[in-house]
Protein backbone atom coordinates (compact mmCIF):
# COMPACT_ATOMS: atom_id res chain seq x y z
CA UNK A 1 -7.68 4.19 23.20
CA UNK A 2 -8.27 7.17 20.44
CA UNK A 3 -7.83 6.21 16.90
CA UNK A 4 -8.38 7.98 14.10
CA UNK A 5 -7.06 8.38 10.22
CA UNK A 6 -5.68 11.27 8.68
CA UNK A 7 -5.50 11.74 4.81
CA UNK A 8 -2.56 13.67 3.34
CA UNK A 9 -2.31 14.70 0.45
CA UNK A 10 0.63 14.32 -1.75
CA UNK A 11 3.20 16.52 -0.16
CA UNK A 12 1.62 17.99 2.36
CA UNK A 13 2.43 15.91 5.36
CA UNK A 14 4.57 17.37 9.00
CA UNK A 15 7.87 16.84 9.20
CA UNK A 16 6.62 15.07 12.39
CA UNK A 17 4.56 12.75 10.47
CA UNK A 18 7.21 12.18 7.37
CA UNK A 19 9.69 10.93 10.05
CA UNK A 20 7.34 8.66 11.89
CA UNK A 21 6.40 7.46 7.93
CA UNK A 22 10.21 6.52 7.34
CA UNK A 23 10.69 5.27 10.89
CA UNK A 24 7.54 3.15 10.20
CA UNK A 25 8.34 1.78 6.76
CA UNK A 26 12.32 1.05 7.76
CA UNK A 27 10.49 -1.07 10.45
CA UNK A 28 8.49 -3.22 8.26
CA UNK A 29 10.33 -3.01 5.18
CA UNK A 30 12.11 -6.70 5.28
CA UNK A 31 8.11 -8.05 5.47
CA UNK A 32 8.12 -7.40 1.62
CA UNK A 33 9.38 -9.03 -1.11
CA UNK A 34 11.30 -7.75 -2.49
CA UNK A 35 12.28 -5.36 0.83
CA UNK A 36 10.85 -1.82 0.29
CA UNK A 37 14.16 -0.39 1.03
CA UNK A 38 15.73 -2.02 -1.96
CA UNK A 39 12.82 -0.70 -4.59
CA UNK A 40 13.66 2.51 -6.74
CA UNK A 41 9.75 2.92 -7.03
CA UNK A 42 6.09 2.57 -5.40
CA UNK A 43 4.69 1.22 -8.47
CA UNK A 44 7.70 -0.68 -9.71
CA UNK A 45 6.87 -3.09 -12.55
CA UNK A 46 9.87 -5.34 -12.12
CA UNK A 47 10.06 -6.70 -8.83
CA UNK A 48 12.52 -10.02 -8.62
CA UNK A 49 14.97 -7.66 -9.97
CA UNK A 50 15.25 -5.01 -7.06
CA UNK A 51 18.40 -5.10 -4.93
CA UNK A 52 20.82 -2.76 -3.45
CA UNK A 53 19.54 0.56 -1.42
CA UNK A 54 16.87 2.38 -2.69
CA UNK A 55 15.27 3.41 0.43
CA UNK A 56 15.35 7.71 -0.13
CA UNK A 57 13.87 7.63 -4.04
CA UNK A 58 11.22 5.20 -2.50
CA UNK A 59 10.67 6.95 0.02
CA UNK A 60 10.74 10.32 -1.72
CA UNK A 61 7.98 8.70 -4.15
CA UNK A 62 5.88 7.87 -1.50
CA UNK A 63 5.44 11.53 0.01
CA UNK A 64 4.36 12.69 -3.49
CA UNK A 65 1.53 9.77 -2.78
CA UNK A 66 -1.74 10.38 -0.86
CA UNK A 67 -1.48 8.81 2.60
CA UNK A 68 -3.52 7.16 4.95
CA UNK A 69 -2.41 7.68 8.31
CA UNK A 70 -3.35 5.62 11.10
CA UNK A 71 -2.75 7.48 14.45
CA UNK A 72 -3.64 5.58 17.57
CA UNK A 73 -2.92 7.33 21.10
CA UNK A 74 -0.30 9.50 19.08
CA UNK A 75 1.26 7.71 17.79
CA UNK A 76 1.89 6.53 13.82
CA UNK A 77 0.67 2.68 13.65
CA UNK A 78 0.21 2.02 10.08
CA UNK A 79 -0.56 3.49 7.06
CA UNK A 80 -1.82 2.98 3.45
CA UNK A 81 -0.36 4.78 0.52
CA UNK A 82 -1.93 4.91 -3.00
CA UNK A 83 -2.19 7.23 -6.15
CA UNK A 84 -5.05 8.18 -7.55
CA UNK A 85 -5.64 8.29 -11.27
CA UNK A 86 -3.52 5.87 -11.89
CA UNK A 87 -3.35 3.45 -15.32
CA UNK A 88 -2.21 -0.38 -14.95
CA UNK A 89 -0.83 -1.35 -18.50
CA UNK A 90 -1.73 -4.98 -17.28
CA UNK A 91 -5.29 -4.17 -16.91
CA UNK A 92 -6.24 -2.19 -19.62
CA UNK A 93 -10.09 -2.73 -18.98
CA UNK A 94 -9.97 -1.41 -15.59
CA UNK A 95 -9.06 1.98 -16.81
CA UNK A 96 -8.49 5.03 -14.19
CA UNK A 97 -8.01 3.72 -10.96
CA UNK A 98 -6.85 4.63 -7.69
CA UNK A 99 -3.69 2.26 -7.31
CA UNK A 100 -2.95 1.28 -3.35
CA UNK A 101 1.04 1.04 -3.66
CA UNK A 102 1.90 0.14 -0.04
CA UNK A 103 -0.19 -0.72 3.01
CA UNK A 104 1.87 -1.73 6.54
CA UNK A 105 0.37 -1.52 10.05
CA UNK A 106 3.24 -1.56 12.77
CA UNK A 107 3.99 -5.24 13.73
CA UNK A 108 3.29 -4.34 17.89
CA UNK A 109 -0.20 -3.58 16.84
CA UNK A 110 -1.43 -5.72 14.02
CA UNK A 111 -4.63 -8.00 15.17
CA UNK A 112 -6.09 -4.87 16.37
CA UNK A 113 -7.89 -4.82 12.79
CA UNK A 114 -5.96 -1.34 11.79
CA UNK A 115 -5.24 -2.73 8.18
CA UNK A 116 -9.11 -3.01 7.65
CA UNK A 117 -9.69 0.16 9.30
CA UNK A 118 -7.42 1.51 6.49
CA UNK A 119 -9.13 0.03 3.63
CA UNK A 120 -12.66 1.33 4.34
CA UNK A 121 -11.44 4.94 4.98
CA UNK A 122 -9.73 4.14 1.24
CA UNK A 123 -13.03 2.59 0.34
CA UNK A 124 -15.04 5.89 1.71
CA UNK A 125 -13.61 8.50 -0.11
CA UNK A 126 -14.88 11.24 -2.40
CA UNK A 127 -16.91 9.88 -5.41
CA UNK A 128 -14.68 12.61 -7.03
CA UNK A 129 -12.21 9.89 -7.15
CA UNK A 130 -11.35 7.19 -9.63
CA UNK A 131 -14.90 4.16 -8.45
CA UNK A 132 -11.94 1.32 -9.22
CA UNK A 133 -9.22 0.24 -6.53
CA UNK A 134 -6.23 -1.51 -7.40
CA UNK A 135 -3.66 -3.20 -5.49
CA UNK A 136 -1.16 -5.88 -5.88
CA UNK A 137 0.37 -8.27 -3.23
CA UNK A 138 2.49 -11.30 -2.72
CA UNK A 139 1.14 -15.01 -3.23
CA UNK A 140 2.24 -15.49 0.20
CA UNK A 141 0.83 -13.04 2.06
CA UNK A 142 -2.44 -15.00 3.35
CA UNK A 143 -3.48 -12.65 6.10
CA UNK A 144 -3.62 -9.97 3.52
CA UNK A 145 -5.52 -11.60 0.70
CA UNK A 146 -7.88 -12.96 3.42
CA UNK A 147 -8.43 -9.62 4.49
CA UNK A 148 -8.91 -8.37 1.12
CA UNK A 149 -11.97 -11.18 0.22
CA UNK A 150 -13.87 -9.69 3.45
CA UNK A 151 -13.44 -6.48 1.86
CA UNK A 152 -15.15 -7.20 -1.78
CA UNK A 153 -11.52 -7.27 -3.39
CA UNK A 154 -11.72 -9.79 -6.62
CA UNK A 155 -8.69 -11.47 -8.44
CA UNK A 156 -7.96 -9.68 -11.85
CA UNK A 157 -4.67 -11.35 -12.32
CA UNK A 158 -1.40 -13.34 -11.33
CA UNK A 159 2.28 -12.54 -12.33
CA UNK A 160 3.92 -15.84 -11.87
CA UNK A 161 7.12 -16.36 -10.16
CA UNK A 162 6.97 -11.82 -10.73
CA UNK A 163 8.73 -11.54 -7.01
CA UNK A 164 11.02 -14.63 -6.57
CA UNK A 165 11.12 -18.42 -7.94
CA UNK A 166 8.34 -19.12 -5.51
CA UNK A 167 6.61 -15.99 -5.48
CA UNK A 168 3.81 -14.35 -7.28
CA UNK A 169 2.37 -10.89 -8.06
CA UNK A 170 -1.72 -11.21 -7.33
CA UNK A 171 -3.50 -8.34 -8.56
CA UNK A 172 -6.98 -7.66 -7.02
CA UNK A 173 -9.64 -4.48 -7.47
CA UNK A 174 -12.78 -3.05 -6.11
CA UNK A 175 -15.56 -0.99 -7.83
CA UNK A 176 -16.23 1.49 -4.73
């Protein structure tokens, strides 16, 4: 089984590979909170307060993003957005950053160790590039942040209750 990653720059992707993209991130959308199809933004500060559809302008945002693209036997199985130069008003002190704004691997073939597979192409790029990583996710996604500790990521902050009464906003970064 061939698998290999593709970077795209922003804009630059097929036509083949921005509908697999939107097939892939209708698919796993509901996984987030809040859903990705009801955020007007990748980088969206509020988050509890997202509803309705929003699906095209976030998905519009996210082909102006560099993507990862994880291709395995042709076909799109995951893939890891992010911007690079990015600020965080929340985290001053990190400065210029590459900022990871969405991450999914296909839910048929997660446990295959694609999500990691993603983050040390991100964590192998050009020294061109901004040396911090930044990322937020959900309280409650354990596999994730478990992931993220094998990788060297280290808790800068918490947002409490940023997502949902029970929810919070962890933000974590790596010095590549």
């Amino acid at each position: 089984m061939t698998t290999e990653i593709l970077w795209r720059m922003p804009g630059k992707m097929t036509q083949l590979e921005q509908r697999s993209l939107e097939s892939l991130v209708e698919e796993v959308s509901d996984e987030f909170v809040p859903p990705l199809t009801t955020r007007r933004s990748t980088t969206q500060a509020v988050l509890a307060s997202a509803s309705g559809s929003a699906s095209s302008s976030y998905f519009d945002e996210l082909l102006m993003q560099h993507c990862l693209l994880l291709i395995e036997c042709d076909q799109l199985q995951g893939f890891l957005s992010f911007r690079t130069f990015h600020r965080d008003n929340r985290l001053p002190q990190i400065g210029i950053c590459i900022y990871v704004s969405t991450i999914a691997v296909r839910p048929a073939a997660r446990g295959r160790g694609h999500a990691r597979l993603l983050y040390q192409k991100l964590l192998g790029l050009p020294g061109t590039l901004p040396t911090w990583i930044l990322l937020r996710t959900r309280s409650t996604n354990r596999h994730h942040l478990q992931l993220l500790d094998t990788l060297g990521f280290k808790h800068l902050l918490t947002v409490p209750h940023d997502r949902d009464p029970r929810v919070d906003s962890i933000y974590l970064g790596h010095k590549r």
